[in-house]
Protein backbone atom coordinates (compact mmCIF):
# COMPACT_ATOMS: atom_id res chain seq x y z
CA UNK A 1 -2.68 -6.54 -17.41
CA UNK A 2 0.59 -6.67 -19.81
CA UNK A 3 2.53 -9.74 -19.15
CA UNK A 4 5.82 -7.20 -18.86
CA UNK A 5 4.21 -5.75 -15.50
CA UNK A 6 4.82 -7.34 -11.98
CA UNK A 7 2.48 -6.47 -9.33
CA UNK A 8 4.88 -6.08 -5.78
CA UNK A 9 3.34 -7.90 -3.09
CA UNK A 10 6.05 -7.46 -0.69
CA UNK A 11 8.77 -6.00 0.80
CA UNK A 12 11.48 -8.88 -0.53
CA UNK A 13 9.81 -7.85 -4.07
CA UNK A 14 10.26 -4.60 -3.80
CA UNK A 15 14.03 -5.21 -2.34
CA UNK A 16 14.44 -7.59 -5.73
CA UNK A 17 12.93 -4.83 -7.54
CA UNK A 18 15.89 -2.56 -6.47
CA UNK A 19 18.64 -4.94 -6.95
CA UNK A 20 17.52 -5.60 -10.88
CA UNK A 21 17.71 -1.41 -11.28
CA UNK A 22 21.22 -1.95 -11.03
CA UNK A 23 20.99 -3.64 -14.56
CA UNK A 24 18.29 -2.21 -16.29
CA UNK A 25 15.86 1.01 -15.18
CA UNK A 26 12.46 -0.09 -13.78
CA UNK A 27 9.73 2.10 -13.63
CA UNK A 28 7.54 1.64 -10.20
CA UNK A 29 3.74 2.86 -10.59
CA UNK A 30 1.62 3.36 -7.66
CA UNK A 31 -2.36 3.27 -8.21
CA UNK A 32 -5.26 3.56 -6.06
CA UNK A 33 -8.25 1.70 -6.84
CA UNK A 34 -10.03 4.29 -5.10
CA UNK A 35 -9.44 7.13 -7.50
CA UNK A 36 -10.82 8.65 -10.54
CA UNK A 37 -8.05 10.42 -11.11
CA UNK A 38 -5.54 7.29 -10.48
CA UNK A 39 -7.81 5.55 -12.92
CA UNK A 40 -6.43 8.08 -15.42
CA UNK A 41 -3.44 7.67 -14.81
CA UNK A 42 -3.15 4.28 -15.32
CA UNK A 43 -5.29 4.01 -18.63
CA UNK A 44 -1.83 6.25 -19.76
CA UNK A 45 -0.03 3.30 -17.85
CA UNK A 46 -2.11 0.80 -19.93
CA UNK A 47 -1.65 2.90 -22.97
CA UNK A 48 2.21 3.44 -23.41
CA UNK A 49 2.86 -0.35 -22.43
CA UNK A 50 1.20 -1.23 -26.11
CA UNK A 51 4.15 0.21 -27.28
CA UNK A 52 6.59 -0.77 -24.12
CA UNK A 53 10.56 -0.16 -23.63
CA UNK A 54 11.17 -4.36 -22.99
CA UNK A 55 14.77 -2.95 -21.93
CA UNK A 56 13.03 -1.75 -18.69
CA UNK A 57 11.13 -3.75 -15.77
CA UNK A 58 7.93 -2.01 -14.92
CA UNK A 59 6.18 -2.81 -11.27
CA UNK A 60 2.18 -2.10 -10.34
CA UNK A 61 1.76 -1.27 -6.12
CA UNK A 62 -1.52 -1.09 -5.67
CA UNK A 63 -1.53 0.86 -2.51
CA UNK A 64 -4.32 -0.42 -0.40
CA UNK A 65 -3.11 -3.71 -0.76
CA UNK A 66 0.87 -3.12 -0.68
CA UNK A 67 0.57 -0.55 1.80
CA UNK A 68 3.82 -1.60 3.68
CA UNK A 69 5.62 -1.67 -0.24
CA UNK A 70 4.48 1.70 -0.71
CA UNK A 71 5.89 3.28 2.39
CA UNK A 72 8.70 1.84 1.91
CA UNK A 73 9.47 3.04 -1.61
CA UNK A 74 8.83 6.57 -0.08
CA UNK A 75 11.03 5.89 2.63
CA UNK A 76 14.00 4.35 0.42
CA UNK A 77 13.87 6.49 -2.24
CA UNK A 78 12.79 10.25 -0.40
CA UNK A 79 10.16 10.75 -2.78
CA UNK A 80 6.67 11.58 -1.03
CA UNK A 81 4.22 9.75 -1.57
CA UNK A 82 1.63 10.15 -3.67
CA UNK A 83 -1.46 8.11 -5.86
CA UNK A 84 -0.99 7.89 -8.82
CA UNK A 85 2.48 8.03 -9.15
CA UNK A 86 5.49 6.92 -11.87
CA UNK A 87 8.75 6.87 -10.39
CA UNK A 88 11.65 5.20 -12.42
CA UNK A 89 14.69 3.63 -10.48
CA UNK A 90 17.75 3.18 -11.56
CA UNK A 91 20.97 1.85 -9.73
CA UNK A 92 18.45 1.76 -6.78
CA UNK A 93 17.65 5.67 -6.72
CA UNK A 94 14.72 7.12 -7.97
CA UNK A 95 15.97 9.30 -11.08
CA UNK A 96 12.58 10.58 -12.09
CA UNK A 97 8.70 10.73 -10.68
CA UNK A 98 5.41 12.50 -11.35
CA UNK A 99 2.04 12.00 -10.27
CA UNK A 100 -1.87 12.76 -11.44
CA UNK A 101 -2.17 14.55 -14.49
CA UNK A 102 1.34 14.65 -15.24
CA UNK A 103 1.44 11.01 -15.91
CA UNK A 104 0.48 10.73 -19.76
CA UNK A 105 1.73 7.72 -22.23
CA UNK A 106 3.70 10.20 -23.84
CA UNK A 107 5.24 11.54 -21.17
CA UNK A 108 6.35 7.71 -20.04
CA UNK A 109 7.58 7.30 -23.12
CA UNK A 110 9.87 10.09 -23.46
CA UNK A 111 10.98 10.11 -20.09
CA UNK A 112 11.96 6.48 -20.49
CA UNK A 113 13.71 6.99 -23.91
CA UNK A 114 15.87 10.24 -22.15
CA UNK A 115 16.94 7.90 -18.74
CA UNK A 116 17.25 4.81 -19.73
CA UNK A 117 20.86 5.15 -20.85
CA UNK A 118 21.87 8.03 -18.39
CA UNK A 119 24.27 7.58 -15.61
């Protein structure tokens, strides 16, 4: 995996995770090792980080082992859950998300360039 992505283990990460969108936006993705189409999504993951935003933090939950991380990013934020998902945080609100097929390197990318400066 790209040495800019932290997997979240743990609720205090994931509290961490929050605090550091108050400087910089950080873009959470959930993935399911279960899923073909998750494994889709994050080959588009994989793909736009060759060509990554360093001004943003980016954060893998895999959710059968961060189950607990993921609920509570659904909880905190009011974004149902879903696998795969991107959701980008900033200021410790969840500014934009999509999931499955909408999740696309190009679609990260532009996303990221449009947000990352917005209040």
């Amino acid at each position: 995996m790209n040495p800019l992505v932290k997997e979240l283990h743990t609720l205090e990460e994931l509290e961490q995770t929050f605090e550091e969108s108050k400087t910089h936006p950080v873009l959470l993705f959930k993935h399911s090792n279960a899923c073909p189409i998750s494994s889709r999504a994050f080959r588009e993951f994989k793909t736009y980080l060759e060509n990554p935003d360093e001004s943003v933090s980016y954060k893998l939950i895999i959710v059968q082992t961060a189950r607990p991380v993921s609920n509570a990013i659904e909880s905190r934020l009011n974004i149902l859950h879903e696998s795969p998902q991107a959701i980008l945080v900033k200021n410790g609100k969840g500014i934009w998300n999509a999931s499955h097929g909408a999740i696309t390197a190009s679609r990260l990318a532009e996303t990221i360039q449009s947000h990352k400066n917005a209040d």
